[in-house]
N, C-alpha and C. Protein backbone atom coordinates (compact mmCIF):
# COMPACT_ATOMS: atom_id res chain seq x y z
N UNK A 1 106.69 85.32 27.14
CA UNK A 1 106.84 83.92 27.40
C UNK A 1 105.51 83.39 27.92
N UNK A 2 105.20 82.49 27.26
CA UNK A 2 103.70 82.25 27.91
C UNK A 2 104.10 80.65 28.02
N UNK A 3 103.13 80.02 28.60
CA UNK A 3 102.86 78.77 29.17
C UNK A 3 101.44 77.88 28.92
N UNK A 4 102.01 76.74 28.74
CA UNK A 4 100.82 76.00 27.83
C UNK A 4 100.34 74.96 29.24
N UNK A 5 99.74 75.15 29.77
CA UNK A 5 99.10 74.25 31.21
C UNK A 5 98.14 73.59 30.69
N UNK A 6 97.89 72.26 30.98
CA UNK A 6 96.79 71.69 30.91
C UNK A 6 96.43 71.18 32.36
N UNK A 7 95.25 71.04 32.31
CA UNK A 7 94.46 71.14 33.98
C UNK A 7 93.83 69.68 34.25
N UNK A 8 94.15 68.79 35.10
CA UNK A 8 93.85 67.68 34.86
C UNK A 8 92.01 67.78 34.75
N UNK A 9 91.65 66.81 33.62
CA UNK A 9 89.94 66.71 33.41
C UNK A 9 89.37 65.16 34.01
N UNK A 10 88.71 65.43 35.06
CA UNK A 10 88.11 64.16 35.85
C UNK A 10 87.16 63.95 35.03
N UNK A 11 86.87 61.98 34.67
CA UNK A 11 86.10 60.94 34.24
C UNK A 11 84.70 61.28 34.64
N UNK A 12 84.79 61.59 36.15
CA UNK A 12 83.60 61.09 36.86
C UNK A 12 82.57 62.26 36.60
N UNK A 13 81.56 62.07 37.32
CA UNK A 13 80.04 62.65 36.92
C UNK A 13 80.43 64.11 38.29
N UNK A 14 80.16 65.05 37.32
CA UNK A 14 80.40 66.15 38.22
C UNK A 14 78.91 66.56 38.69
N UNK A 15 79.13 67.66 40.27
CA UNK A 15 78.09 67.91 40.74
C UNK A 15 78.56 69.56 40.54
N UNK A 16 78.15 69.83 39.53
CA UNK A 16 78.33 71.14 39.09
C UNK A 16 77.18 72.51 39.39
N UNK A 17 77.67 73.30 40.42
CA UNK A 17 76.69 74.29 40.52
C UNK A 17 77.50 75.69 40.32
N UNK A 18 76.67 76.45 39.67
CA UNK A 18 77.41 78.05 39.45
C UNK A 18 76.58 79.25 40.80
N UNK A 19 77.60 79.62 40.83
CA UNK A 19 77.07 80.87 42.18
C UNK A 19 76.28 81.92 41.21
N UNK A 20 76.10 82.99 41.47
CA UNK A 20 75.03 84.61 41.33
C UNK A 20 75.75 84.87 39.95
N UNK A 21 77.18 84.70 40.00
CA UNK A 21 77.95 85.64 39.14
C UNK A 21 78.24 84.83 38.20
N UNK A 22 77.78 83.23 38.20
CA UNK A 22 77.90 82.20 36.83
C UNK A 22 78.92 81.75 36.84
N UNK A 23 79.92 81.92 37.68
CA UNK A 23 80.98 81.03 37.82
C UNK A 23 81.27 79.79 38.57
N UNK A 24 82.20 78.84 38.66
CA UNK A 24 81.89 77.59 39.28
C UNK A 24 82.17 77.32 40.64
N UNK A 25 81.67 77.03 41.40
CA UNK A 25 81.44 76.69 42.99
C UNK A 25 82.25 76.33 43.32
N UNK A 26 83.44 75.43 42.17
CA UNK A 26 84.10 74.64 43.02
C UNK A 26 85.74 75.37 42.51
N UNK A 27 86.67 74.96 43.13
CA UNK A 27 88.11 75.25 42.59
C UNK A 27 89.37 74.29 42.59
N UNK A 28 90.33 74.78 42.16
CA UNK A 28 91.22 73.55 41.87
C UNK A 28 91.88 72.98 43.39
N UNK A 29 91.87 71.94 42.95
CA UNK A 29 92.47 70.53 44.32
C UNK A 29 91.13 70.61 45.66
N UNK A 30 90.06 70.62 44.61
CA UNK A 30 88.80 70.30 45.42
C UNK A 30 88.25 68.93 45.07
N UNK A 31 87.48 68.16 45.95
CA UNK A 31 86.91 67.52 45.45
C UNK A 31 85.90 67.65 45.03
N UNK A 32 85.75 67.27 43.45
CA UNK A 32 84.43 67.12 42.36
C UNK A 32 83.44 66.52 42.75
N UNK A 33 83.28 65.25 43.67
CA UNK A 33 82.56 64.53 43.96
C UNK A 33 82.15 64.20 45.29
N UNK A 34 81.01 64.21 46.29
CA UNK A 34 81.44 63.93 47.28
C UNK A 34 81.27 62.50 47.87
N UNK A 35 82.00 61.96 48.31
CA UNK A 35 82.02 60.61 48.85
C UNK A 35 81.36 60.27 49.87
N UNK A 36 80.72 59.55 49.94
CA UNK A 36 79.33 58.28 50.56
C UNK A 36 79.29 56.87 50.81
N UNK A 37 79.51 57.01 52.05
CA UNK A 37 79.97 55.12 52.14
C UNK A 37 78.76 54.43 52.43
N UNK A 38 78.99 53.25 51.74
CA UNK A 38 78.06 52.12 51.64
C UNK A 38 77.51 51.79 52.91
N UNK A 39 78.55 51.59 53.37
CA UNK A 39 78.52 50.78 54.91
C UNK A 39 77.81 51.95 56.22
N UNK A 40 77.03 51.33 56.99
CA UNK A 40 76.65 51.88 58.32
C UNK A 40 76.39 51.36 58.76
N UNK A 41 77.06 51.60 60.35
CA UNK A 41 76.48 51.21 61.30
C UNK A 41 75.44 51.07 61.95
N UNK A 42 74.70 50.57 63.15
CA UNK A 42 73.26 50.95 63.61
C UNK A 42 74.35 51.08 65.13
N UNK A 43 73.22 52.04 65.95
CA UNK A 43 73.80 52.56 67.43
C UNK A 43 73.98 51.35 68.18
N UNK A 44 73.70 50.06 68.11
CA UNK A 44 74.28 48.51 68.53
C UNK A 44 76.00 48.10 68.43
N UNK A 45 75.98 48.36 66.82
CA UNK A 45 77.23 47.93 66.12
C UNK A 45 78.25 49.35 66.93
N UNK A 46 77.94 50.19 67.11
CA UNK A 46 79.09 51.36 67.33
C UNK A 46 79.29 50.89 68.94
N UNK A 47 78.36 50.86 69.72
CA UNK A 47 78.44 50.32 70.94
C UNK A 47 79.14 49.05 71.30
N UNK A 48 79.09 48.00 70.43
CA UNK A 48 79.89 46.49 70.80
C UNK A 48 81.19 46.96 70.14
N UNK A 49 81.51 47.95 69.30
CA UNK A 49 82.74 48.08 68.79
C UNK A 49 83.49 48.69 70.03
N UNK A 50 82.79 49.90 70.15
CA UNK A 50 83.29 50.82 71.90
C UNK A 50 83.86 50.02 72.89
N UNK A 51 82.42 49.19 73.28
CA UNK A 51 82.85 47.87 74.26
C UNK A 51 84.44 46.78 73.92
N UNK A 52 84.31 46.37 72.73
CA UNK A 52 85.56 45.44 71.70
C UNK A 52 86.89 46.41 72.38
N UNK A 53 86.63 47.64 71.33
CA UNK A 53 88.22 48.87 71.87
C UNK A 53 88.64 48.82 73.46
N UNK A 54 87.67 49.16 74.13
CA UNK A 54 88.12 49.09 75.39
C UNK A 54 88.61 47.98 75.51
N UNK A 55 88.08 47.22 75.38
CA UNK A 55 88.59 45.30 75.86
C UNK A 55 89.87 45.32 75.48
N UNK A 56 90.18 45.45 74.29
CA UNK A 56 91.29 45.57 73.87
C UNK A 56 92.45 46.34 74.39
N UNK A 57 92.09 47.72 74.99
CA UNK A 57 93.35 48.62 75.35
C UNK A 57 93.64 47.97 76.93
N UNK A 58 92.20 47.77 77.53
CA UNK A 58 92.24 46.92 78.94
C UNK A 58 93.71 45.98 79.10
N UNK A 59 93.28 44.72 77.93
CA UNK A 59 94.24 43.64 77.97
C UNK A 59 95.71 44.36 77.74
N UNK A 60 95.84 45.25 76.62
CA UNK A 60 97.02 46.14 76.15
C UNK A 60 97.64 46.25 77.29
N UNK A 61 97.18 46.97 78.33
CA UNK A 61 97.50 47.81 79.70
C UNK A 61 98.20 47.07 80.48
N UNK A 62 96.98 45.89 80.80
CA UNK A 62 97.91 44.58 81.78
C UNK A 62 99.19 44.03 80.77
N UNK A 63 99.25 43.40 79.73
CA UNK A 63 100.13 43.08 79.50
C UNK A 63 101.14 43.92 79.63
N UNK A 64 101.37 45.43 79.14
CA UNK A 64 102.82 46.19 79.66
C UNK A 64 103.14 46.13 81.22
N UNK A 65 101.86 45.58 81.72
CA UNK A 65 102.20 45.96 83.65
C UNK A 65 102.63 44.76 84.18
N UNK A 66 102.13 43.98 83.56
CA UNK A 66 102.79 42.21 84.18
C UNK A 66 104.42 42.48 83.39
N UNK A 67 104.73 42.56 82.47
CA UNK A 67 106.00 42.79 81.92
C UNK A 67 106.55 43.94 82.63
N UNK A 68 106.78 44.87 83.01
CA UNK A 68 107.15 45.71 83.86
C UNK A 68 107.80 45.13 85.57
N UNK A 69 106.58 44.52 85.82
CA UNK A 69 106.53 43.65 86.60
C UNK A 69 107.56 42.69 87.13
N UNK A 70 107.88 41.91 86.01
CA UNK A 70 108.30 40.59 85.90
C UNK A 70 110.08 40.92 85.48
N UNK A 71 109.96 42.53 85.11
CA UNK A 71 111.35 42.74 84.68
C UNK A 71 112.00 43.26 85.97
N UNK A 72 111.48 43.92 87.26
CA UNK A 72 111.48 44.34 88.52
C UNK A 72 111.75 42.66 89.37
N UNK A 73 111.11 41.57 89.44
CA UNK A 73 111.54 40.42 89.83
C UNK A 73 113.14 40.52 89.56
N UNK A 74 113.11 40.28 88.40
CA UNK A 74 114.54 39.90 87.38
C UNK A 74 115.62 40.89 88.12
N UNK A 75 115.15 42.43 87.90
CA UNK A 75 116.09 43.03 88.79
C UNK A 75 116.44 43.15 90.09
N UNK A 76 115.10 42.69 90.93
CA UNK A 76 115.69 42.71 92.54
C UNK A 76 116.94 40.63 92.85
N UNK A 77 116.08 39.93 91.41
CA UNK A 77 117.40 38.71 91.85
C UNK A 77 118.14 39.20 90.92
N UNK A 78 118.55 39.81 90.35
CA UNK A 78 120.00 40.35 90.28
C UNK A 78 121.16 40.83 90.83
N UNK A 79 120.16 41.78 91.80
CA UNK A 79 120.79 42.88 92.68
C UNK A 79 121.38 41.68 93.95
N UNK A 80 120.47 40.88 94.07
CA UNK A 80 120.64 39.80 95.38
C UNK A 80 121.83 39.16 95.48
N UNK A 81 121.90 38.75 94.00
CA UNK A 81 123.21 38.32 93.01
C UNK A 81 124.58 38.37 93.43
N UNK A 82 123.92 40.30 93.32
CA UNK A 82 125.32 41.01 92.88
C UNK A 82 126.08 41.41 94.28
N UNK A 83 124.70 41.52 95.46
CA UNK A 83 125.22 41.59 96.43
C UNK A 83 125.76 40.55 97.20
N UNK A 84 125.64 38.89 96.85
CA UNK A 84 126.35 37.92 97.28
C UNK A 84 127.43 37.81 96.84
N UNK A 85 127.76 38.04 95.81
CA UNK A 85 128.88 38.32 95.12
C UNK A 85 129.69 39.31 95.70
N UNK A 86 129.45 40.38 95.97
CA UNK A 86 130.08 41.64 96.46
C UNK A 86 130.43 40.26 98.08
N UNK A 87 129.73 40.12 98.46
CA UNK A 87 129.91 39.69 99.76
C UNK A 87 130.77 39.19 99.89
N UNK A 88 131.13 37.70 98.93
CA UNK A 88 132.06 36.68 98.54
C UNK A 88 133.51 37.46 98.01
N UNK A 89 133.36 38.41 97.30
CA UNK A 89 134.84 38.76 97.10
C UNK A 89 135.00 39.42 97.94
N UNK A 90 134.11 40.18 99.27
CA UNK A 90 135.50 40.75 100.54
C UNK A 90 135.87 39.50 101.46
N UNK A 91 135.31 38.32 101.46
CA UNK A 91 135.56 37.09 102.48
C UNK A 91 137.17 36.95 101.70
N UNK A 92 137.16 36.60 100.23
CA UNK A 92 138.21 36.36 99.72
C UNK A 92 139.23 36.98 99.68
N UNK A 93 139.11 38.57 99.69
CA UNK A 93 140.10 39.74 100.22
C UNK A 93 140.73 39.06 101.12
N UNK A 94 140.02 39.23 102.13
CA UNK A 94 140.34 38.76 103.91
C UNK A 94 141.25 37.85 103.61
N UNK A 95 140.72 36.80 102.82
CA UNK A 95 141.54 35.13 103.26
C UNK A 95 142.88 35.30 102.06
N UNK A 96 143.06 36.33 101.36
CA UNK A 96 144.09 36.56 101.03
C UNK A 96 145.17 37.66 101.28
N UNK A 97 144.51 38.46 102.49
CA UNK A 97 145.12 39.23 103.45
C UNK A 97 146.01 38.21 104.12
N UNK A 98 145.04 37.17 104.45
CA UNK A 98 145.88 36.40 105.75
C UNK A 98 146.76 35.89 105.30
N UNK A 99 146.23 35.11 104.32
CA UNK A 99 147.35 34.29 103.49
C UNK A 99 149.19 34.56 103.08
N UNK A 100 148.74 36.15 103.00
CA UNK A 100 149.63 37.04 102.67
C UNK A 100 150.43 37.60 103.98
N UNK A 101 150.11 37.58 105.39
CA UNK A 101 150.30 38.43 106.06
C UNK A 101 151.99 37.60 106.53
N UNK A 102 152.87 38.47 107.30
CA UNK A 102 154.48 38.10 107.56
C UNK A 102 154.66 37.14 108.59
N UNK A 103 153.25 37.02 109.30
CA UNK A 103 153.45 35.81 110.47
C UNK A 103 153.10 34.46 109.27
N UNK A 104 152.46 34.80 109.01
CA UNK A 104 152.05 32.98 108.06
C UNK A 104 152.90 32.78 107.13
N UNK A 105 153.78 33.77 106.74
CA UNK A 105 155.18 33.41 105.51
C UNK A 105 156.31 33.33 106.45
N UNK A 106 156.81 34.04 107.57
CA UNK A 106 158.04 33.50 108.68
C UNK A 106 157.62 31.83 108.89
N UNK A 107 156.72 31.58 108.92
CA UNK A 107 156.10 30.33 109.59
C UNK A 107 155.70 29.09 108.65
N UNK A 108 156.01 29.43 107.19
CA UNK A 108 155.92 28.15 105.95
C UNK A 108 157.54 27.57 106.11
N UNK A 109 156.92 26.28 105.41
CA UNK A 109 157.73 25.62 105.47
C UNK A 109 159.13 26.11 104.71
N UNK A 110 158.71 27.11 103.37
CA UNK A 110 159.75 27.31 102.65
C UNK A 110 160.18 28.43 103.09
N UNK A 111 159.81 28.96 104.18
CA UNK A 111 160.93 29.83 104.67
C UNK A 111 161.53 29.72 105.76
N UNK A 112 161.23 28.53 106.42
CA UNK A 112 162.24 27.61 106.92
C UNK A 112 163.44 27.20 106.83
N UNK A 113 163.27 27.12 104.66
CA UNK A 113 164.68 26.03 104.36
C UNK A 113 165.54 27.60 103.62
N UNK A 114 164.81 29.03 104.18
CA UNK A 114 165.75 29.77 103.52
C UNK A 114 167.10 30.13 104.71
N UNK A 115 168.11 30.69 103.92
CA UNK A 115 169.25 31.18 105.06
C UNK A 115 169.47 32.25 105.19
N UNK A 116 169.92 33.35 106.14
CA UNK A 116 169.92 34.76 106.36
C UNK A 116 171.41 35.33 105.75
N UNK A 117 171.22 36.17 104.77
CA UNK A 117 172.43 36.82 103.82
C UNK A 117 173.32 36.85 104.40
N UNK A 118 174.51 36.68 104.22
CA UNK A 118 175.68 37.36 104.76
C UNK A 118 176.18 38.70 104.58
N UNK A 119 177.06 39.21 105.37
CA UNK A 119 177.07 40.50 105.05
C UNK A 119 177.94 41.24 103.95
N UNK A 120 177.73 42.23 103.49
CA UNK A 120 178.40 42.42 102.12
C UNK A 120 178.89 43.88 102.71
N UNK A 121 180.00 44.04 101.86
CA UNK A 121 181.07 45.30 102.02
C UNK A 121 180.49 46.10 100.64
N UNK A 122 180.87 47.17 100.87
CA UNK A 122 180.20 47.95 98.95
C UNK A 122 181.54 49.25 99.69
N UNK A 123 181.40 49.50 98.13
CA UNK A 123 182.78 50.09 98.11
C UNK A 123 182.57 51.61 98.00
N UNK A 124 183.13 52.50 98.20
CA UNK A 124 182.28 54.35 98.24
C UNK A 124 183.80 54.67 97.68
């Protein structure tokens, strides 16, 4: 069983060198060519960029810390909130303790207009 492979063949201008033994320098999923960028910097441009980055992560920094910040406000008037609240429903407990208690219901008016049972026989 044999196999028919074809090997992809690059367009571009090869930099082809053979080693001692005449075979090729380079091998497969190498690059043929080596790449060279247009663009450079001078030791100015890398320096105001350095300077730029920092500036940048600087501002980055404060902004997560003022937000951090500002979310700690939010939670201590919450808590302030929650503890006036807590406060307000034991006052209301209380005033419906009292409300509730057997001296202030002997002592309404509508149990005034009630009458005391008569007595009942039950049969065994």
């Amino acid at each position: 069983m044999t196999q028919n492979r074809q090997q992809f063949v690059s367009t571009r201008k090869h930099q082809f060198t053979t080693s001692s033994s005449g075979a090729s320098a380079w091998g497969r999923n190498q690059n043929l060519t080596p790449f060279a960028s247009g663009a450079k910097l001078g030791p100015i441009a890398n320096v105001v960029l350095i300077i730029l980055l920092i500036a940048f992560l600087g501002l980055l920094y404060l902004t997560q810390l003022t937000r951090t910040s500002t979310f700690g406000y939010e939670m201590n008037e919450i808590n302030a909130e929650k503890s006036q609240l807590a406060a307000e429903q034991d006052d209301l407990k209380i005033e419906s303790a009292r409300l509730q208690s057997l001296t202030r219901v002997q002592d309404s008016a509508v149990a005034a207009t009630m009458t005391t049972p008569v007595d009942s026989n039950y049969m065994e």
